[in-house]
C-alpha atoms as a PDB file:
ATOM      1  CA  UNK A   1     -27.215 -31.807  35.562  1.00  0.00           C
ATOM      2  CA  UNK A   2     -23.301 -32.706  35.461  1.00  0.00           C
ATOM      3  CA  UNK A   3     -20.620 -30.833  35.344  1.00  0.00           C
ATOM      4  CA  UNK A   4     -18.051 -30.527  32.491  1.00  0.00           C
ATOM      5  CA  UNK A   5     -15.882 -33.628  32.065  1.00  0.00           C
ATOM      6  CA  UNK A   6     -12.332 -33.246  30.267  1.00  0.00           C
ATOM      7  CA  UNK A   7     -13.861 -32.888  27.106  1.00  0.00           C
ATOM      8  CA  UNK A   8     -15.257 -30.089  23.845  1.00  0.00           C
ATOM      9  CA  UNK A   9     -17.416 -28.575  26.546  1.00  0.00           C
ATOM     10  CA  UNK A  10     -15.145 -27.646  28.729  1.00  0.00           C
ATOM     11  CA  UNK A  11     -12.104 -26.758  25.945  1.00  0.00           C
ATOM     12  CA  UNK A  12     -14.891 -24.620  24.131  1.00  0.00           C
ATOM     13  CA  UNK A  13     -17.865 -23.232  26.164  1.00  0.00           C
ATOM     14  CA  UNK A  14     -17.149 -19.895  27.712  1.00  0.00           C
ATOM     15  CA  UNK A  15     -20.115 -18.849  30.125  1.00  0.00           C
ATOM     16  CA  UNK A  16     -19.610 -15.558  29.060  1.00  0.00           C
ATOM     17  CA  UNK A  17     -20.317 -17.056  25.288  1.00  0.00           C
ATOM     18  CA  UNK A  18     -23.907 -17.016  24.040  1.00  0.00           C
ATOM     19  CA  UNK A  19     -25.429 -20.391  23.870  1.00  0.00           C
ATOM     20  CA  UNK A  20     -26.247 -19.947  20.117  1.00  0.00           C
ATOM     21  CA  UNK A  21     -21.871 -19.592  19.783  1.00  0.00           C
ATOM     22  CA  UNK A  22     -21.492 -22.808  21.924  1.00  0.00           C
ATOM     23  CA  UNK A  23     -23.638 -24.011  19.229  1.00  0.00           C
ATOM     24  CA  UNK A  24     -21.850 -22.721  16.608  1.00  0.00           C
ATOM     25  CA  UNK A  25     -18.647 -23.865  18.133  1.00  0.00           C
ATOM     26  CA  UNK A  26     -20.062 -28.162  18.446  1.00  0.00           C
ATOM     27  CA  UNK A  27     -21.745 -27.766  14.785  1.00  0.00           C
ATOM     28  CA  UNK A  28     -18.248 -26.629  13.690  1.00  0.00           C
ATOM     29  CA  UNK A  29     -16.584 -29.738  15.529  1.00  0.00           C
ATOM     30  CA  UNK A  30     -18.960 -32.037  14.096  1.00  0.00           C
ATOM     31  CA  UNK A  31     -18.653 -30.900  10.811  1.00  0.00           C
ATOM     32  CA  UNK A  32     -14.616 -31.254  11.029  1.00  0.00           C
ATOM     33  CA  UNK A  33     -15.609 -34.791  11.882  1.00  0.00           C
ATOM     34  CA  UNK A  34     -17.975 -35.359   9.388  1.00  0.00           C
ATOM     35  CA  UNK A  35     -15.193 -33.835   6.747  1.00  0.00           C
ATOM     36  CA  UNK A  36     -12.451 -36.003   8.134  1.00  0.00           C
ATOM     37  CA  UNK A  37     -13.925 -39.338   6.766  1.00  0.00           C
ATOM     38  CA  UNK A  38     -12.739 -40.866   4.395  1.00  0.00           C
ATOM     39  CA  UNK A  39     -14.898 -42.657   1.577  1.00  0.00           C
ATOM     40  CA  UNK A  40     -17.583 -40.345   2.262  1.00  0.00           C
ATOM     41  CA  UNK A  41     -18.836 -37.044   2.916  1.00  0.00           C
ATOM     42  CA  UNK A  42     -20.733 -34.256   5.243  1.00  0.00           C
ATOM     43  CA  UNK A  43     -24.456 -34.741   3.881  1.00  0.00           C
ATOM     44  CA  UNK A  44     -23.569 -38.558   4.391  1.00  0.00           C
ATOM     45  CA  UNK A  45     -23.779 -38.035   8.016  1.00  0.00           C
ATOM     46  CA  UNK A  46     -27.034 -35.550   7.824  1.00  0.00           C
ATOM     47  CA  UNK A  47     -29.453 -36.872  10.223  1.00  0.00           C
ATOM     48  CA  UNK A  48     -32.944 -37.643   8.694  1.00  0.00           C
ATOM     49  CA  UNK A  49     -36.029 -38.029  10.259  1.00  0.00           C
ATOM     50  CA  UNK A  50     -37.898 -38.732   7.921  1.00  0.00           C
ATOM     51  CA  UNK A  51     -35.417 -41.636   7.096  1.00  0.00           C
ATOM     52  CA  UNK A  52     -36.217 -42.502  10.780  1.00  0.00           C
ATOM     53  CA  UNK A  53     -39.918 -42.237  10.208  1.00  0.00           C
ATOM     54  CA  UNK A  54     -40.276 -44.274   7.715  1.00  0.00           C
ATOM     55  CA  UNK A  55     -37.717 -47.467   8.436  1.00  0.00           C
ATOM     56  CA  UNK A  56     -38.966 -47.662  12.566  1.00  0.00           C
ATOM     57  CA  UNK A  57     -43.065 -46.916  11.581  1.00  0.00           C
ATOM     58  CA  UNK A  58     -42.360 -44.062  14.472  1.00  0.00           C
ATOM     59  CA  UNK A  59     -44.303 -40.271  14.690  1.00  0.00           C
ATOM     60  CA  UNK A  60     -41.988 -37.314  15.204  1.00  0.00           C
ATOM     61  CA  UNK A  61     -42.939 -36.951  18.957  1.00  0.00           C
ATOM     62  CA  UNK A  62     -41.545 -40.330  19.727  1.00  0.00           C
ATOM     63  CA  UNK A  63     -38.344 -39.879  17.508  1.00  0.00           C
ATOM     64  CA  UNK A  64     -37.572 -36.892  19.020  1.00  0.00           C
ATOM     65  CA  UNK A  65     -38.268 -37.922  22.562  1.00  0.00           C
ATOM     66  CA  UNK A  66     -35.860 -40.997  21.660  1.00  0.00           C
ATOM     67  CA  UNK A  67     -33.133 -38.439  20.284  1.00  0.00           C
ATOM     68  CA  UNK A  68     -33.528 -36.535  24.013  1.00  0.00           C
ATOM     69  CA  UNK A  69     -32.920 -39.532  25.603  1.00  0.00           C
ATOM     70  CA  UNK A  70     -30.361 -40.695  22.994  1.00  0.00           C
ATOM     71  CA  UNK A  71     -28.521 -37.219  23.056  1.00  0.00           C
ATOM     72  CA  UNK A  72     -28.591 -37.154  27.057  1.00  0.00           C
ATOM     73  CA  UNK A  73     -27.347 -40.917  27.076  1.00  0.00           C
ATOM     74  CA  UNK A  74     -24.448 -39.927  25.789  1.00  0.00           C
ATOM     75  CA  UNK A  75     -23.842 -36.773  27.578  1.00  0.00           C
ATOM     76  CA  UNK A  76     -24.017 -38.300  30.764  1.00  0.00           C
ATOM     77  CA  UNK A  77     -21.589 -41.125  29.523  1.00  0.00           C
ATOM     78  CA  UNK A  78     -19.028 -38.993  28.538  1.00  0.00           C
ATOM     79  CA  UNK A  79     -17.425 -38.386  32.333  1.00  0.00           C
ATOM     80  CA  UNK A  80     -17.203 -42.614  32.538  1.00  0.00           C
ATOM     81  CA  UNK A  81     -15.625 -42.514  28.520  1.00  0.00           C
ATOM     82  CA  UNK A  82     -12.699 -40.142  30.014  1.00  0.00           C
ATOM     83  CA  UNK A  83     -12.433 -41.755  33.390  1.00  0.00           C
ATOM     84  CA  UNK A  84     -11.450 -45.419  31.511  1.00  0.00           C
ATOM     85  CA  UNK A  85      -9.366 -43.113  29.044  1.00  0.00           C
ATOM     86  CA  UNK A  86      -7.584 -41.750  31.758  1.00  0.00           C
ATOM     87  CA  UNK A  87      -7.040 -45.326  33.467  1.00  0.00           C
ATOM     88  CA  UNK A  88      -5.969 -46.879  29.875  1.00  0.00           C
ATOM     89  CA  UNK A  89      -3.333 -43.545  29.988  1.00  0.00           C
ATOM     90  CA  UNK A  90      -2.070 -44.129  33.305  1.00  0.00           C
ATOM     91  CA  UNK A  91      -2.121 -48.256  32.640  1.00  0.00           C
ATOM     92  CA  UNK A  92       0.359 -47.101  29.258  1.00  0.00           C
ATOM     93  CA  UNK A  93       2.497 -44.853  31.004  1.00  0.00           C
ATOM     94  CA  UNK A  94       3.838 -47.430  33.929  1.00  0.00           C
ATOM     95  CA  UNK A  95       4.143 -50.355  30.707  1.00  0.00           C
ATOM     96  CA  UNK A  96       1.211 -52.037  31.076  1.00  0.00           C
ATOM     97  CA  UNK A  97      -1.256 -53.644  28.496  1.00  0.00           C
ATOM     98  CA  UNK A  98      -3.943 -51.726  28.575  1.00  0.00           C
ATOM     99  CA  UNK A  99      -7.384 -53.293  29.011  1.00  0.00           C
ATOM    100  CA  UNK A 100      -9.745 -51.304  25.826  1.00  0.00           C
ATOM    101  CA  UNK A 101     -12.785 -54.148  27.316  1.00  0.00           C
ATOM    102  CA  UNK A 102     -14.554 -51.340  29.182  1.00  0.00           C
ATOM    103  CA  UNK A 103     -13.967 -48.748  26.474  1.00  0.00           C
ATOM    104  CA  UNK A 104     -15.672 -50.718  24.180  1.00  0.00           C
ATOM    105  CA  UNK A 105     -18.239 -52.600  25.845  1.00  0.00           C
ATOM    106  CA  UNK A 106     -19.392 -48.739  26.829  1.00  0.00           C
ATOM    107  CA  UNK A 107     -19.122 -47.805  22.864  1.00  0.00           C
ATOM    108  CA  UNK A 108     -20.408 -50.620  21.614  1.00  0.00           C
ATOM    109  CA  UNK A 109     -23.928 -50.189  24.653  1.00  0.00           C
ATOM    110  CA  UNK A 110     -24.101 -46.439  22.900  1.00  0.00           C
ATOM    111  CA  UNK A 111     -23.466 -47.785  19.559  1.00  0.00           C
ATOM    112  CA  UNK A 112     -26.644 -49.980  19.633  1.00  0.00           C
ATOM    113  CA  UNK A 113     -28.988 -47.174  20.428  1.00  0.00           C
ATOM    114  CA  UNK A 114     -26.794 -44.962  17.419  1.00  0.00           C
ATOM    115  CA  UNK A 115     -27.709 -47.405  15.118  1.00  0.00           C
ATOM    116  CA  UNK A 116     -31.140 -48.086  15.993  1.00  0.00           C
ATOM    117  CA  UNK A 117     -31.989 -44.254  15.835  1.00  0.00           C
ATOM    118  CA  UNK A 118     -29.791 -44.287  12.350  1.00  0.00           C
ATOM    119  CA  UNK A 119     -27.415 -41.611  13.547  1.00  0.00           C
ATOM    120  CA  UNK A 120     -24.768 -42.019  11.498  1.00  0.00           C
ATOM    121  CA  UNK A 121     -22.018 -39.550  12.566  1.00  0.00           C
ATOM    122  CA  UNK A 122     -22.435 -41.454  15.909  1.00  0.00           C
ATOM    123  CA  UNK A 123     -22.366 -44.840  14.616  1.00  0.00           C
ATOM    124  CA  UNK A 124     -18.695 -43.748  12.271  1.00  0.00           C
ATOM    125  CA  UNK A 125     -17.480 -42.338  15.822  1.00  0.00           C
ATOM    126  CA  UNK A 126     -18.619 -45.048  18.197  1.00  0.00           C
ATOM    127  CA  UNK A 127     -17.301 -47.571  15.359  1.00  0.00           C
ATOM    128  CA  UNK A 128     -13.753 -46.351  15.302  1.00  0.00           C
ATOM    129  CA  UNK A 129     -13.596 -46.073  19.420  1.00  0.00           C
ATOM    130  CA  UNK A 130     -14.265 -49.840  19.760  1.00  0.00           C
ATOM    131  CA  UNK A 131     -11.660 -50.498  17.397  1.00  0.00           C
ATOM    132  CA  UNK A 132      -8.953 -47.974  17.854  1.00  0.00           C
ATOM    133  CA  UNK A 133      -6.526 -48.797  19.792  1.00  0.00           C
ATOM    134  CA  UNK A 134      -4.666 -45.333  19.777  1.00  0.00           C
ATOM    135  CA  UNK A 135      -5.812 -43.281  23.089  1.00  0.00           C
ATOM    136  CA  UNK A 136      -5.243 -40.032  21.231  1.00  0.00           C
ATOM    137  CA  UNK A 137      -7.147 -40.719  18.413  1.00  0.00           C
ATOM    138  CA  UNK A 138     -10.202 -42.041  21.061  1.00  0.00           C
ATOM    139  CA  UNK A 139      -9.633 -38.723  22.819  1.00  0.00           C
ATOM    140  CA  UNK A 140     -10.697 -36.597  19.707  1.00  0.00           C
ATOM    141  CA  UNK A 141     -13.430 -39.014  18.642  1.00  0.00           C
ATOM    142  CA  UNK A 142     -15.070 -38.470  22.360  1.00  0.00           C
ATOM    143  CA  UNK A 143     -15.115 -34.681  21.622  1.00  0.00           C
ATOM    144  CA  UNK A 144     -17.013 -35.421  18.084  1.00  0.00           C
ATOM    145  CA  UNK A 145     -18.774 -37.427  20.138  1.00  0.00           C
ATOM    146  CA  UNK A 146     -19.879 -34.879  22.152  1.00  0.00           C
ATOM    147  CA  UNK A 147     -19.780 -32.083  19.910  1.00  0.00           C
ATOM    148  CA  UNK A 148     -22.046 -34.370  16.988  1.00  0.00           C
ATOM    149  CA  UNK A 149     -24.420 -34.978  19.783  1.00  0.00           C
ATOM    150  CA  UNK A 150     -25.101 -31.139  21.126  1.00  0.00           C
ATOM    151  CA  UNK A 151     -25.562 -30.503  17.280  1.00  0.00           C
ATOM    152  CA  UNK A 152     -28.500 -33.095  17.117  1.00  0.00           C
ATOM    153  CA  UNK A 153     -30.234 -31.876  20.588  1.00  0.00           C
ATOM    154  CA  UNK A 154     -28.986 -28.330  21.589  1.00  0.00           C
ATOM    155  CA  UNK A 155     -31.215 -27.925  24.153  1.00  0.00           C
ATOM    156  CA  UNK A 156     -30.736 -31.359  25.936  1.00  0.00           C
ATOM    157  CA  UNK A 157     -26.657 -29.792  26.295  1.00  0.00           C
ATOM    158  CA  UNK A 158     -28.804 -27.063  27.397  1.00  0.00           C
ATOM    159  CA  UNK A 159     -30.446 -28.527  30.557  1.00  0.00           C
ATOM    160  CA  UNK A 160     -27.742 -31.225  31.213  1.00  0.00           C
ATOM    161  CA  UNK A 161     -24.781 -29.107  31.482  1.00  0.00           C
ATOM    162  CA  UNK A 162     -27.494 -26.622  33.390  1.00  0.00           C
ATOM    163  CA  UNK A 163     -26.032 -23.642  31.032  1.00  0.00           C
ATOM    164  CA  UNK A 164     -28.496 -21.532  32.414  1.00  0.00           C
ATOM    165  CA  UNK A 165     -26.840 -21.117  35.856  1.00  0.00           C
ATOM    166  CA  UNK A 166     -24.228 -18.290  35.827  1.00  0.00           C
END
């Protein structure tokens, strides 16, 4: 369990919300994402399974314990993404150069796993933050980050985020 970093949870979940709305809420963020792209299209980012299946010889139990782990990888990375975003901020704001090296080793470590599960919303997302060098823009791809990967595992945001305590 963590608690909220600076990110879509903590600008959109409400504990008085149902969990089913703070689903609604990511699916709708991800979706703004997956509309925002250009050369391409929402059902170009659809996760498939059976895509997944059938390109990695894997049964559904293991793909889906791999999207778990996957989803909660990147859940739990989140707090470090904002914590070097906030350093990179603070390095801009006194003049200095900031250093984007641990920003995108820690994209390009998530990336790897994105691509090997073929989730393509995260690999467009993870993509751009090793290459942007415009904080803002990083700061909204972290939320579709986050907000792509509670739509692929609800229930991991579920347990991590401990949603069930009141």
């Amino acid at each position: 369990m963590i608690s909220f970093a600076n990110n879509f949870s903590k600008k959109f979940f409400n504990r008085k919300d149902s969990f089913e709305l703070y689903v609604q809420k990511a699916q709708k963020k991800c979706r703004e994402f997956k509309n925002s792209v250009k050369h391409g299209s929402e059902e170009d980012f659809e996760y498939s399974i059976e895509l997944t299946k059938s390109e990695l010889g894997l049964d559904d139990e293991l793909i889906d314990s791999l999207l778990e782990d996957y989803v909660t990888q990147i859940l739990l990375t989140l707090p470090e993404f904002y914590k070097i975003l906030d350093s990179l901020r603070k390095s801009c704001k006194k003049g200095d150069e900031p250093d984007m090296q641990p920003l995108r080793d820690l994209a390009h470590k998530n990336l790897g796993v994105a691509r090997n599960l073929r989730i393509k919303d995260a690999q467009k997302i993870l993509a751009t933050i090793m290459i942007s060098n415009n904080l803002e823009k990083i700061a909204v791809y972290l939320e579709y980050l986050e907000a792509c990967a509670i739509s692929l595992k609800p229930s991991v945001a579920y347990k991590i985020y401990n949603l069930d305590k009141k």
